[in-house]
Protein backbone atom coordinates (compact mmCIF):
# COMPACT_ATOMS: atom_id res chain seq x y z
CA UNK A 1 15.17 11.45 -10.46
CA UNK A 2 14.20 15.05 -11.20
CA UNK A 3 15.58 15.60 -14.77
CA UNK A 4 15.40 19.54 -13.96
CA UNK A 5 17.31 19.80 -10.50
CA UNK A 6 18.96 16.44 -10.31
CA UNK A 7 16.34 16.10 -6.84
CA UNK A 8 15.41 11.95 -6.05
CA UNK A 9 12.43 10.71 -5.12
CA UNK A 10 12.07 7.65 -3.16
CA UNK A 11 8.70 5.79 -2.07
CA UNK A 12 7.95 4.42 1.20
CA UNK A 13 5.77 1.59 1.51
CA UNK A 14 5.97 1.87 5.51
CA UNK A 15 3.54 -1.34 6.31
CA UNK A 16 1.90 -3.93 3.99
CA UNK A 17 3.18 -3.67 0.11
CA UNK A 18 -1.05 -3.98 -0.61
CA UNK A 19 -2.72 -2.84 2.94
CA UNK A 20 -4.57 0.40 2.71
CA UNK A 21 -3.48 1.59 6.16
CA UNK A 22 -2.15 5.57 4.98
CA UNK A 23 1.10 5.20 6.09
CA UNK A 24 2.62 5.47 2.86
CA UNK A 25 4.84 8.09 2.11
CA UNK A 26 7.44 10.07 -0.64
CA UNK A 27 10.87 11.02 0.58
CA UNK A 28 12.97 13.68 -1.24
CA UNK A 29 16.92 13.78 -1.63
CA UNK A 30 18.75 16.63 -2.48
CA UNK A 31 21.47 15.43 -5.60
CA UNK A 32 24.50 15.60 -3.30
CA UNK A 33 22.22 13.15 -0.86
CA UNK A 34 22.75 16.32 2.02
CA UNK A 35 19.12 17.30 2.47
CA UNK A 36 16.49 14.51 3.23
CA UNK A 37 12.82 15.61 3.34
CA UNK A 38 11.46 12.27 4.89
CA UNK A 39 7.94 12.75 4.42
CA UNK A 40 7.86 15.33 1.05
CA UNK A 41 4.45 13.74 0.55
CA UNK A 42 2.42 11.52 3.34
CA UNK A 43 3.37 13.97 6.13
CA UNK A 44 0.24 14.54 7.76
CA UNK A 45 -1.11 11.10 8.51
CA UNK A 46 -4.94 12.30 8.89
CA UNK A 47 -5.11 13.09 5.02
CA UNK A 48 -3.70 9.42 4.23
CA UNK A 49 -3.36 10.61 0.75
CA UNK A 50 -0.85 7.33 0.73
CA UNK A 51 -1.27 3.55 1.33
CA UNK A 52 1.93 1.77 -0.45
CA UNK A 53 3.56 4.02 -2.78
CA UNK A 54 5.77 2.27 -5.07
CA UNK A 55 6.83 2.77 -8.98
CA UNK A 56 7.57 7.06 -9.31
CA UNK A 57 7.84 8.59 -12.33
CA UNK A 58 7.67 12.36 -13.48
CA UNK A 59 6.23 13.81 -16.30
CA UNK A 60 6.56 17.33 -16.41
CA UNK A 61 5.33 18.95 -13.00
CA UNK A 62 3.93 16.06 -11.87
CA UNK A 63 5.23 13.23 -9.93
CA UNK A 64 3.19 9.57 -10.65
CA UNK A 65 3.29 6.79 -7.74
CA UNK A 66 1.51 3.60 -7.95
CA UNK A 67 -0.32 2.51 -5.19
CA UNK A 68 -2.06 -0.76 -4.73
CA UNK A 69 -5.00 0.23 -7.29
CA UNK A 70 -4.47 3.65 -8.00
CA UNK A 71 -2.07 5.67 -9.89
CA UNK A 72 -1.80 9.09 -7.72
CA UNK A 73 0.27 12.53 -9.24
CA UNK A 74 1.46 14.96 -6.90
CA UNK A 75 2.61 18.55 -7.59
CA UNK A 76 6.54 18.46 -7.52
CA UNK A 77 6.96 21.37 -6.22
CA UNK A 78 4.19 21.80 -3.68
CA UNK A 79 3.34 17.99 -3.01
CA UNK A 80 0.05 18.73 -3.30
CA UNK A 81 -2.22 15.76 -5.05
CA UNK A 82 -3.06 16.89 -8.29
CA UNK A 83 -4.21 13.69 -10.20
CA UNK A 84 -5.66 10.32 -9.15
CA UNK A 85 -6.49 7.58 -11.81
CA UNK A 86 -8.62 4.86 -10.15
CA UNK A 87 -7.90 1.21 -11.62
CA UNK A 88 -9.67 -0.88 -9.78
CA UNK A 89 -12.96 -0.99 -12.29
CA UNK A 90 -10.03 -2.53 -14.48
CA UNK A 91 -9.34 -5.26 -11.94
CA UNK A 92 -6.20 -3.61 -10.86
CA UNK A 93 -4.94 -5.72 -7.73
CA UNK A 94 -0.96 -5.02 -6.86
CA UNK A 95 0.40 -1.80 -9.14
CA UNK A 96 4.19 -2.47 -9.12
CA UNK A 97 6.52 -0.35 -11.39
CA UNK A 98 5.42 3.48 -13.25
CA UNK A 99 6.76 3.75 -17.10
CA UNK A 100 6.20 7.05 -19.31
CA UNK A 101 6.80 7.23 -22.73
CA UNK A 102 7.65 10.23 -25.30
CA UNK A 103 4.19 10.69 -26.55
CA UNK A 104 3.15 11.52 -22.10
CA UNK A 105 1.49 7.95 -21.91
CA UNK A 106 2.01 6.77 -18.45
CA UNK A 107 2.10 2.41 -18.11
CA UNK A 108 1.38 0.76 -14.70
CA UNK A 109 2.61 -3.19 -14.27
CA UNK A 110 -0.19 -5.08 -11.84
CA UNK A 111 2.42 -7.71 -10.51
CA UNK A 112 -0.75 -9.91 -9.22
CA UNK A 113 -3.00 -9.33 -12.12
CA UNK A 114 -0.77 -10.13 -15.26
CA UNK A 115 -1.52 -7.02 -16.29
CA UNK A 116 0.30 -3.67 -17.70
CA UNK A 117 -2.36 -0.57 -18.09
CA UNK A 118 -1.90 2.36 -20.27
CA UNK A 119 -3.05 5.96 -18.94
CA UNK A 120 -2.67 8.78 -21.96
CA UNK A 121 -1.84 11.92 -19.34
CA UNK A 122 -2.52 14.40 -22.84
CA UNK A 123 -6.57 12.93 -22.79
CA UNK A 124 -8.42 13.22 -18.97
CA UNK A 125 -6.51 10.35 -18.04
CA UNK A 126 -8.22 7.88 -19.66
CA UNK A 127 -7.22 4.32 -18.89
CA UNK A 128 -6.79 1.11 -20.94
CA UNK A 129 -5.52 -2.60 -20.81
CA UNK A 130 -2.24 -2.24 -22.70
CA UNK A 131 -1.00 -6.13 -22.42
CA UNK A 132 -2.49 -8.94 -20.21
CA UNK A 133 -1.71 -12.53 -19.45
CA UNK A 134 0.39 -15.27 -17.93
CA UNK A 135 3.52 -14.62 -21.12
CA UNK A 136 4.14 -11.25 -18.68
CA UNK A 137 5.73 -13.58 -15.59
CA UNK A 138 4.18 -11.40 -13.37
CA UNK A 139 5.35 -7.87 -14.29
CA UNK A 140 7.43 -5.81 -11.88
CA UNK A 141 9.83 -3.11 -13.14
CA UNK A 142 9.56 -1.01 -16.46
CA UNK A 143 11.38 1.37 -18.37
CA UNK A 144 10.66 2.59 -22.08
CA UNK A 145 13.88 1.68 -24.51
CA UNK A 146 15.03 4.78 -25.61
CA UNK A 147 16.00 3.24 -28.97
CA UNK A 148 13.05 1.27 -30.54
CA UNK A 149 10.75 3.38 -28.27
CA UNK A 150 9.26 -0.16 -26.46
CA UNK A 151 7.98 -0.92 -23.26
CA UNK A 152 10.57 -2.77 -21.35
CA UNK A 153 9.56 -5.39 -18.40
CA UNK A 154 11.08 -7.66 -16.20
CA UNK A 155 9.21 -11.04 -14.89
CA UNK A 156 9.15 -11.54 -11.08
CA UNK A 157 8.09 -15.20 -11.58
CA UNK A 158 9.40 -15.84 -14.87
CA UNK A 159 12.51 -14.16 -14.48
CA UNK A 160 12.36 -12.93 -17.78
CA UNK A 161 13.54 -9.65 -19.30
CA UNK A 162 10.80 -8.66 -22.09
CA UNK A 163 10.27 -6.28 -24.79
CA UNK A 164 7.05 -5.36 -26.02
CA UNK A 165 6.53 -3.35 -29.03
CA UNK A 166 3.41 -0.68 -29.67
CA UNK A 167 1.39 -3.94 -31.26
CA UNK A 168 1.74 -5.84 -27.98
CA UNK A 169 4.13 -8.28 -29.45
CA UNK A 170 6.28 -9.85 -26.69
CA UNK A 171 9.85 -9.91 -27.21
CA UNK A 172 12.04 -12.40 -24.73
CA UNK A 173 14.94 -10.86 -24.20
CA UNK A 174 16.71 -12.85 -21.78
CA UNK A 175 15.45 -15.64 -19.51
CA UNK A 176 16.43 -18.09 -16.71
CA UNK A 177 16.76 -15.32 -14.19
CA UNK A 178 14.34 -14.97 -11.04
CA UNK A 179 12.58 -12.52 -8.99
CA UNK A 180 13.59 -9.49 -10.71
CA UNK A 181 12.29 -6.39 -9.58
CA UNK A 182 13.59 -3.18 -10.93
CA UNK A 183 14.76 -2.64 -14.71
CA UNK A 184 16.59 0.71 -15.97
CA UNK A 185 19.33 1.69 -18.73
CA UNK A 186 22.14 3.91 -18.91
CA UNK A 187 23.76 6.28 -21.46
CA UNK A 188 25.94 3.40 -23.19
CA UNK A 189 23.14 1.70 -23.95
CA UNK A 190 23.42 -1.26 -20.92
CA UNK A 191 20.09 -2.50 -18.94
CA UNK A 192 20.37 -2.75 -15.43
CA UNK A 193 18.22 -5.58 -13.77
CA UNK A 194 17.35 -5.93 -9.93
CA UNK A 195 17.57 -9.56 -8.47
CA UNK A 196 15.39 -9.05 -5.34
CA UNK A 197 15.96 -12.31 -3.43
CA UNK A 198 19.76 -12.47 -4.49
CA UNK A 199 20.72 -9.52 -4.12
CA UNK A 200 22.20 -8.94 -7.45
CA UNK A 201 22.39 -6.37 -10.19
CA UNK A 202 22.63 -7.29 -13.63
CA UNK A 203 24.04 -5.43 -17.01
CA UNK A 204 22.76 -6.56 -20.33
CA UNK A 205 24.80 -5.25 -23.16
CA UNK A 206 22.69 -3.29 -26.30
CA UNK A 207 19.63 -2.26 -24.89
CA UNK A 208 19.09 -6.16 -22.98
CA UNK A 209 19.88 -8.06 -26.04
CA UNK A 210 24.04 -8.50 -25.59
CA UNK A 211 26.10 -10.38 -23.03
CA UNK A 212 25.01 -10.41 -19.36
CA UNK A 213 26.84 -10.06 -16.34
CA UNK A 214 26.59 -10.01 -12.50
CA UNK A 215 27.02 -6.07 -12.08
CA UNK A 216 26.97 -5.95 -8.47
CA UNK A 217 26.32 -8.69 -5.66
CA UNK A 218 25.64 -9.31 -1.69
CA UNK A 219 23.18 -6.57 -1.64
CA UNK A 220 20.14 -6.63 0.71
CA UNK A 221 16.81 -6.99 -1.25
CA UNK A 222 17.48 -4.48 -3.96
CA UNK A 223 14.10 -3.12 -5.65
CA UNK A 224 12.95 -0.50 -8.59
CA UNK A 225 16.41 0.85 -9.52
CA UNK A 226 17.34 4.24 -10.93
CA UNK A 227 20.31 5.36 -13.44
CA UNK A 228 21.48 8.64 -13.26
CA UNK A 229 22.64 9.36 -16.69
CA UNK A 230 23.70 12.64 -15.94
CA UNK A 231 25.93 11.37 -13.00
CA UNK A 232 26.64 8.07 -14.22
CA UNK A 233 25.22 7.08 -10.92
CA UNK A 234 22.61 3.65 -9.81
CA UNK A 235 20.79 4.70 -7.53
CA UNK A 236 19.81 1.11 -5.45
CA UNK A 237 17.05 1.36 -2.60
CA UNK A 238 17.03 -1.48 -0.23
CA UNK A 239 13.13 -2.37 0.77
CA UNK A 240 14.21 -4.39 3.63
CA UNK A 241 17.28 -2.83 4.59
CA UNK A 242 15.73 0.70 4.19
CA UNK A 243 18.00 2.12 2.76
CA UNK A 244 19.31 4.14 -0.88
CA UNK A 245 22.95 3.19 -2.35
CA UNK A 246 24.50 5.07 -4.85
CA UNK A 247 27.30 3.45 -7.10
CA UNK A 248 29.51 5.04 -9.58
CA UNK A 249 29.09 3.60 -13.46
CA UNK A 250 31.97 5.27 -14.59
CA UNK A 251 34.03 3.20 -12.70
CA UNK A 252 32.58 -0.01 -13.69
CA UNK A 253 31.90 -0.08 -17.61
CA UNK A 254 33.47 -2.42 -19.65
């Protein structure tokens, strides 16, 4: 979500989640969901500027996508590519989810390589191995915690919900879930957790480490969810279903 005009952004894989084929593309929402621009960025299929866009994020101008081995920034306003970090001298095989911290550093999950990287946006873009190994389950969705100011992940195999501090000490913070997908918090503080295969939402109480509970259920392969803090809205994209659900918070806190 665009912090500024309240605008969402939703990627389009449009083919294979890790072919290189161009069809990917960036769809924009007005806030009252009224205006659709389908293809905001990917329009014109001869510049394939996109293969499978998924994470977004935005720091300032400048919206991020991961895609397959590459993290690519576009101009907000324009959609004009203004930034592309090539990962795949790292190894990079299958970037997932986009994170960006405070401080403008910008972390990429490799769901296939075990592998989070860390791009500092304030220094050329330089590009680093932040955490690596098997302890990461897989990592899908991220989100900074607002509160101790550590990278948040979710586990697509190990169906674990991690915190990992600015040492690279892992923190399990729940387990014994299963291919969880997206990860995001709202402004009370709960963690919202995407069940891919089941269909489910979770809440986790105090920033993932209080009670859980099914939030929502029967939904249709939900991926990389959003909060709207502003509107106390989740926003839900379906990858399968193709489609974007909204639901109210403010109805549903305990």
């Amino acid at each position: 979500m665009d912090p500024e005009d309240g605008s969402y952004y939703v990627s389009n894989v449009n083919g294979g989640p890790a072919e290189k084929d161009g069809n990917g593309f960036i769809s924009k929402i007005s806030q009252n969901g009224n205006i659709v621009i389908q293809k905001f960025i990917g329009e014109k299929e001869e510049e394939a500027v996109l293969h499978a866009p998924k994470g977004l994020v935005i720091i300032g101008s400048t919206i991020y996508a991961a895609d397959i081995d590459t993290v690519k920034g576009f101009d907000k306003e324009t959609g004009k590519m203004v930034a592309l970090v090539d990962i795949s001298g790292l190894g990079a095989k299958f970037l997932n989810d986009l994170a960006a911290d405070s401080d403008g550093s910008l972390y990429a999950s490799d769901l296939m390589a075990n592998r989070i990287y860390k791009i500092d946006t304030k220094n050329n873009l330089r590009v680093k191995i932040f955490k690596e190994g098997k302890e990461l389950g897989n990592p899908n969705g991220m989100v900074v915690n607002p509160r101790s100011k550590n990278l948040m992940v979710v586990g697509w195999s190990s169906g674990q919900v991690l915190e990992i501090d600015r040492t690279g000490r892992i923190h399990i913070l729940k387990k014994g879930l299963a291919t969880l997908d997206g990860i995001d918090y709202d402004s009370e503080g709960n963690i919202y957790v995407a069940n891919f295969e089941k269909g489910e939402i979770y809440k986790i109480a105090y920033f993932g480490r209080g009670a859980l509970t099914t939030f929502l259920s029967g939904l249709t392969t939900p991926a990389d969810i959003s909060c709207d803090r502003k509107r106390r809205e989740l926003l839900i994209p379906s990858m399968k279903g193709n489609t974007v659900l909204t639901v109210s918070l403010a109805n549903k806190q305990e």
